[in-house]
C-alpha atoms as a PDB file:
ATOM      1  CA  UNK A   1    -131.903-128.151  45.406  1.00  0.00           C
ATOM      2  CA  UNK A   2    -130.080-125.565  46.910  1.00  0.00           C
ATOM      3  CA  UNK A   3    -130.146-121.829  44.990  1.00  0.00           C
ATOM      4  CA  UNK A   4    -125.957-122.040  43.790  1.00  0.00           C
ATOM      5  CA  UNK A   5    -127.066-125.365  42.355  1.00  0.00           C
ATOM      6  CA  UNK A   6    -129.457-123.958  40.375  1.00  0.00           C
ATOM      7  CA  UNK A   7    -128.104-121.040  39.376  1.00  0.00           C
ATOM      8  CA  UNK A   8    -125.039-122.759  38.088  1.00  0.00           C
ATOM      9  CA  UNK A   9    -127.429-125.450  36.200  1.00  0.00           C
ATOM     10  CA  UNK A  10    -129.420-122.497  34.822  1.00  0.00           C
ATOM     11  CA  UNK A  11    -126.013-120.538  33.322  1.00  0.00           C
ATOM     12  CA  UNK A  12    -124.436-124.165  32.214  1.00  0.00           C
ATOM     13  CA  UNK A  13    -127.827-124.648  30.325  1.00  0.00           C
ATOM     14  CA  UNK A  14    -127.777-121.328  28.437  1.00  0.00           C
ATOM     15  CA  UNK A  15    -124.255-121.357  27.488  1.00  0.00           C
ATOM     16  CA  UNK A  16    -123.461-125.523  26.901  1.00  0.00           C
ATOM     17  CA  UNK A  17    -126.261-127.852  26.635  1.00  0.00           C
ATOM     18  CA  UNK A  18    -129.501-126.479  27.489  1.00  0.00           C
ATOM     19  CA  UNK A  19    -132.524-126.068  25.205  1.00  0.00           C
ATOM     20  CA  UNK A  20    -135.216-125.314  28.012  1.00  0.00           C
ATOM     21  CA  UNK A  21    -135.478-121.654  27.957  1.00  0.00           C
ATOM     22  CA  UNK A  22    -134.608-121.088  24.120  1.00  0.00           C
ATOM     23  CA  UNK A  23    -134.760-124.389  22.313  1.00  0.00           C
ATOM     24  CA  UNK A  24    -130.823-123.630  21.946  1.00  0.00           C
ATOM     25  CA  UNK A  25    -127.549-122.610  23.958  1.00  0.00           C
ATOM     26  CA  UNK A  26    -124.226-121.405  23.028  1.00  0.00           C
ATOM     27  CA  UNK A  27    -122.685-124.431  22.123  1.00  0.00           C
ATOM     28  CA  UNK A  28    -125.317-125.350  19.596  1.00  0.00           C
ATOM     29  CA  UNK A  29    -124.961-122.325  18.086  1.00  0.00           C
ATOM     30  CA  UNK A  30    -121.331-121.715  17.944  1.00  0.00           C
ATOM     31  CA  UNK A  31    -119.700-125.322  17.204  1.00  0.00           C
ATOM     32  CA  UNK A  32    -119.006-126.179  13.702  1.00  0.00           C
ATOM     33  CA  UNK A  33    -120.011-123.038  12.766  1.00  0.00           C
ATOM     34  CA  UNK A  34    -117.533-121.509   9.889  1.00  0.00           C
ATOM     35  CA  UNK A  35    -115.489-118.347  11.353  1.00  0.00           C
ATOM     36  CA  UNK A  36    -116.189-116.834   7.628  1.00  0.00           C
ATOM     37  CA  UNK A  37    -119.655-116.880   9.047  1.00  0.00           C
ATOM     38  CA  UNK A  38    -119.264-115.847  12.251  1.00  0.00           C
ATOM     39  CA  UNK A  39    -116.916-112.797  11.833  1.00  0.00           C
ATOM     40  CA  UNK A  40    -119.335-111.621   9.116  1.00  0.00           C
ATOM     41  CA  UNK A  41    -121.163-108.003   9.234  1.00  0.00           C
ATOM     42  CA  UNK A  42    -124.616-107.462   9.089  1.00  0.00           C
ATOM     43  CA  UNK A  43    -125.102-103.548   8.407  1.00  0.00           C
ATOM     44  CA  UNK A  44    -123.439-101.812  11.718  1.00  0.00           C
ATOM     45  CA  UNK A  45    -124.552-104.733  13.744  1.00  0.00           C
ATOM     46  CA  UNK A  46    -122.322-106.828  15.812  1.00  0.00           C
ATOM     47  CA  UNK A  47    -121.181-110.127  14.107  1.00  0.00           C
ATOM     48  CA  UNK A  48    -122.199-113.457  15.915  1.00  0.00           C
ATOM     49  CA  UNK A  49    -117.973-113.863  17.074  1.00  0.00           C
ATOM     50  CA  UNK A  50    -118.335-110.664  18.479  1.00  0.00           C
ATOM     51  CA  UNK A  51    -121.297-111.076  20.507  1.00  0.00           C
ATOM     52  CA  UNK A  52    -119.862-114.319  21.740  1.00  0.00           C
ATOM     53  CA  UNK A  53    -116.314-113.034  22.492  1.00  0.00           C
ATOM     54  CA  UNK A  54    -118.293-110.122  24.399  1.00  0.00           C
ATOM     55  CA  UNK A  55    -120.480-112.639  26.794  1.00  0.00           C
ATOM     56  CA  UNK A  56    -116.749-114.464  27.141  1.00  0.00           C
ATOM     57  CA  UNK A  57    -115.352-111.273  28.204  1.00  0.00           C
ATOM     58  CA  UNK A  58    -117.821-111.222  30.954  1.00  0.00           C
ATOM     59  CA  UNK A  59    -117.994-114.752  31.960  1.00  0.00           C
ATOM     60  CA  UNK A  60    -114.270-114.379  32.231  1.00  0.00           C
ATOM     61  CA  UNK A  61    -113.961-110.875  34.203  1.00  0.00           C
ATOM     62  CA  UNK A  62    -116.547-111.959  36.544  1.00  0.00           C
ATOM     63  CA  UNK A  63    -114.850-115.642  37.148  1.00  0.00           C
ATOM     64  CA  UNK A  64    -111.356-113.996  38.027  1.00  0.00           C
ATOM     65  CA  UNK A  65    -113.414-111.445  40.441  1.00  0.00           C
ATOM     66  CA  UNK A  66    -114.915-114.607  42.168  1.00  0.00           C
ATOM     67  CA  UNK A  67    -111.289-115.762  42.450  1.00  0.00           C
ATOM     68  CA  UNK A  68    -109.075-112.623  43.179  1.00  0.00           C
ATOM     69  CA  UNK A  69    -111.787-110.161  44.620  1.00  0.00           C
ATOM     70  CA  UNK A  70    -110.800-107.702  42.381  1.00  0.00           C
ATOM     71  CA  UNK A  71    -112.784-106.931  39.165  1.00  0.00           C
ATOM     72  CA  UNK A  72    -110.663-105.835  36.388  1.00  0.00           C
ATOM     73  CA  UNK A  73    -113.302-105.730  33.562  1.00  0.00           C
ATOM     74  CA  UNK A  74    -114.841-102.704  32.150  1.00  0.00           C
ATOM     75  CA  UNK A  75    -118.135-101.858  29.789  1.00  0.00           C
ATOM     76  CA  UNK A  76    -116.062 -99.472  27.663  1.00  0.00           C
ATOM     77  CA  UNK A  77    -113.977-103.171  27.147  1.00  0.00           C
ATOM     78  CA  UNK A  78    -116.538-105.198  26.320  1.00  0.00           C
ATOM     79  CA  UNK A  79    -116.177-105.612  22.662  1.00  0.00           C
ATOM     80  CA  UNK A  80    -112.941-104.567  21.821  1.00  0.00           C
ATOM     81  CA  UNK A  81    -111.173-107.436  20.544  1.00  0.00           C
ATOM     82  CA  UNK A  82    -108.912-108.702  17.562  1.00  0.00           C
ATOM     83  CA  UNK A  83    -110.376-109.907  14.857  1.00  0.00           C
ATOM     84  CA  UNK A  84    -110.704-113.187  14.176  1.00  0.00           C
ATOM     85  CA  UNK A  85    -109.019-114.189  10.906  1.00  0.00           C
ATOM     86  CA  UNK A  86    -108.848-118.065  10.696  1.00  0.00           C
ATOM     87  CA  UNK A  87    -110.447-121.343  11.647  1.00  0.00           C
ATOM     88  CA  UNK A  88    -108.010-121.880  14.024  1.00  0.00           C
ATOM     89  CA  UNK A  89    -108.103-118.769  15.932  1.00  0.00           C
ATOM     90  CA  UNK A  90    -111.630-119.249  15.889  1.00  0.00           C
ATOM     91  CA  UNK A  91    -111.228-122.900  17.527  1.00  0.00           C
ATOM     92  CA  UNK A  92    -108.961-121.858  20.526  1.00  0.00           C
ATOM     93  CA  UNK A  93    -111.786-118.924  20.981  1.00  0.00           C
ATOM     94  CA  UNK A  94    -114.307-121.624  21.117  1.00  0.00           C
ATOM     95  CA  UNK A  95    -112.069-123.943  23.004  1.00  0.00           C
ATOM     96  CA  UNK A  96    -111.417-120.939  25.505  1.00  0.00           C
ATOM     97  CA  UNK A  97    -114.714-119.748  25.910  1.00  0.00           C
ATOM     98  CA  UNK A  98    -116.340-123.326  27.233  1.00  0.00           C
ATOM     99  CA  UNK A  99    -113.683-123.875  29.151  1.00  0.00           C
ATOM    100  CA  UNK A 100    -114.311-120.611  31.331  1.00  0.00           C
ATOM    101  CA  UNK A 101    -118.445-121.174  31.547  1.00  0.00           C
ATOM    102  CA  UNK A 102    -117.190-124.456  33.349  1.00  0.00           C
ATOM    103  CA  UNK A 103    -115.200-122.676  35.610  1.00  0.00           C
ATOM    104  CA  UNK A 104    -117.698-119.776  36.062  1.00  0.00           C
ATOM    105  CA  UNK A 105    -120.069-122.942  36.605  1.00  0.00           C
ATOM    106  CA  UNK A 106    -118.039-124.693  39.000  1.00  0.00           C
ATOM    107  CA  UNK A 107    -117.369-121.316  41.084  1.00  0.00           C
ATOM    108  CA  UNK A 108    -121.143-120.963  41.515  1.00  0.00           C
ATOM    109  CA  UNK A 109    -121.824-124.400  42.388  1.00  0.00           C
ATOM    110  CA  UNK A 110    -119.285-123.993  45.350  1.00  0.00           C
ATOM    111  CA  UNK A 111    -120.202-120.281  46.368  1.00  0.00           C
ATOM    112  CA  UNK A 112    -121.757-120.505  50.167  1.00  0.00           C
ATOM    113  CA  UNK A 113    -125.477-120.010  50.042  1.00  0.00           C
ATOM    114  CA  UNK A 114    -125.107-117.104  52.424  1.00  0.00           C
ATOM    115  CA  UNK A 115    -122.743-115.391  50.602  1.00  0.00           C
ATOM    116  CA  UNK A 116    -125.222-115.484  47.616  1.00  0.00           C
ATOM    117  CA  UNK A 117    -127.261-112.112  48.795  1.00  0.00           C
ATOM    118  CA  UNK A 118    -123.820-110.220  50.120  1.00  0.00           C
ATOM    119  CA  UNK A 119    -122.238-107.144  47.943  1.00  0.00           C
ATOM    120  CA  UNK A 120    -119.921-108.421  44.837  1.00  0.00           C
ATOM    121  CA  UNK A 121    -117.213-106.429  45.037  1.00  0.00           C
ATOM    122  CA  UNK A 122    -118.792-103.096  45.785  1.00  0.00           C
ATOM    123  CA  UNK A 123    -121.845-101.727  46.608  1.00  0.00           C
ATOM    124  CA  UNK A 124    -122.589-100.276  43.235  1.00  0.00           C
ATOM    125  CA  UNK A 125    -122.942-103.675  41.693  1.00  0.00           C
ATOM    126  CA  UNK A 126    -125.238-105.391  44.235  1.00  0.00           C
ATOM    127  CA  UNK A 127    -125.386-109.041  45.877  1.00  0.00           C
ATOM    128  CA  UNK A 128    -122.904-112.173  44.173  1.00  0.00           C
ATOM    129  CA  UNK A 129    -126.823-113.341  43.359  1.00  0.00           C
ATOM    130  CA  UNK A 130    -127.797-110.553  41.376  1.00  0.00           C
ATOM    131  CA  UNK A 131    -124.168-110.575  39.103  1.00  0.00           C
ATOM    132  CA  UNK A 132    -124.847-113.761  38.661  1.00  0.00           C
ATOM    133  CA  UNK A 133    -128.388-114.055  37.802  1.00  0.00           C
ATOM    134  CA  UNK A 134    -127.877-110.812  35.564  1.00  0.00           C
ATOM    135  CA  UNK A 135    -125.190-113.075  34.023  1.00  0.00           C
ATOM    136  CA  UNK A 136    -127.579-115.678  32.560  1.00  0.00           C
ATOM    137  CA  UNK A 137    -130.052-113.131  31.698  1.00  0.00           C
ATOM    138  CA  UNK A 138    -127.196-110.922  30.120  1.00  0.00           C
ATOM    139  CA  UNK A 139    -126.531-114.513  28.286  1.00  0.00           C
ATOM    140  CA  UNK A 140    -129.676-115.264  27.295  1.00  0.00           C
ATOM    141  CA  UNK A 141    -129.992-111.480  25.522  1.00  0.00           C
ATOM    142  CA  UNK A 142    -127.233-112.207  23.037  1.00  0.00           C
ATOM    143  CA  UNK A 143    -127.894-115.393  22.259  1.00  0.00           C
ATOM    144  CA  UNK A 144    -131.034-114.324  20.664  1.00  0.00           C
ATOM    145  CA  UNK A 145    -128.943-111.614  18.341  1.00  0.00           C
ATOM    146  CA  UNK A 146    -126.907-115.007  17.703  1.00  0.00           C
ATOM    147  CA  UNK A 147    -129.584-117.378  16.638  1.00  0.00           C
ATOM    148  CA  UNK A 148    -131.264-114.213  14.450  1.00  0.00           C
ATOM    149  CA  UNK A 149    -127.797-113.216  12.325  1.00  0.00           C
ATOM    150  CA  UNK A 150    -127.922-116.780  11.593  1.00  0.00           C
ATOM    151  CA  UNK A 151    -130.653-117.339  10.481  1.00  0.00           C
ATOM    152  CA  UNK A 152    -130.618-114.271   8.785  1.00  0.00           C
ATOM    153  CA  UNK A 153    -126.882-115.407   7.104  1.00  0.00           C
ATOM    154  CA  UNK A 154    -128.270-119.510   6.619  1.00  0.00           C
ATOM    155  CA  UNK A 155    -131.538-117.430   4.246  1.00  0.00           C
ATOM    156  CA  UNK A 156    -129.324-115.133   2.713  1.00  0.00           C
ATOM    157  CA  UNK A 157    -126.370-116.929   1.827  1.00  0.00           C
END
């Protein structure tokens, strides 16, 4: 299999329908779940929609760079969002947010191999391989806050 292919079958897997790595992805943990739930606070942690609209603001900024060439994103960004205030808002978020991973996915599957190890955009952020291998790690991070707060919530409530 050639490296894109995997790459792209290891981000779809943490973010869709995978359950190698963690038992769980994304999309396990996110449908059907009740936005009263996810836009609740823990203490001065992050709730579970804004960890999730964070790794969407990522998935999204780095997409469009693989696209335009241009990355427009920014750390200081990164979780500064409106909140979300109904079940519908929280559906189109949802709705959104799967239907970038598949485009992030499909990008990757169709990147040339060689242009895997050359520099993303500038120097300072290293080969297209390492943004996107940091991607699925950065992924895999907050989906383990995710799977905690709920538990945490699903004991507590």
């Amino acid at each position: 299999m050639e490296l894109k292919h995997e790459l792209a079958r290891r981000f779809k897997e943490v973010i869709l329908d995978g359950t190698f790595i963690a038992n769980t992805n994304y999309r396990d943990q996110l449908e059907g779940l009740d936005w009263k739930l996810a836009t609740k606070q823990f203490g001065n942690l992050n709730s579970i929609a804004s960890l999730a609209q964070h790794i969407h603001y990522y998935i999204k900024g780095v997409k469009d760079a693989f696209r335009e060439g241009t990355l427009t994103i920014r750390d200081k960004d990164s979780f500064d969002f409106p909140t979300i205030i109904s079940s519908d808002e929280w559906e189109v978020f949802l709705t959104v947010f799967w239907k970038d991973a598949i485009e992030f996915a499909h990008i990757v599957e169709q990147i040339p191999e060689e242009k895997l190890q050359e520099i993303f955009i500038d120097e300072k952020y290293g080969t297209y391989l390492l943004n996107i291998e940091s991607m699925i790690e950065h992924c895999y991070y907050h989906l383990g806050q995710i799977v905690l707060l709920k538990k945490y919530f699903f004991r507590n409530d």
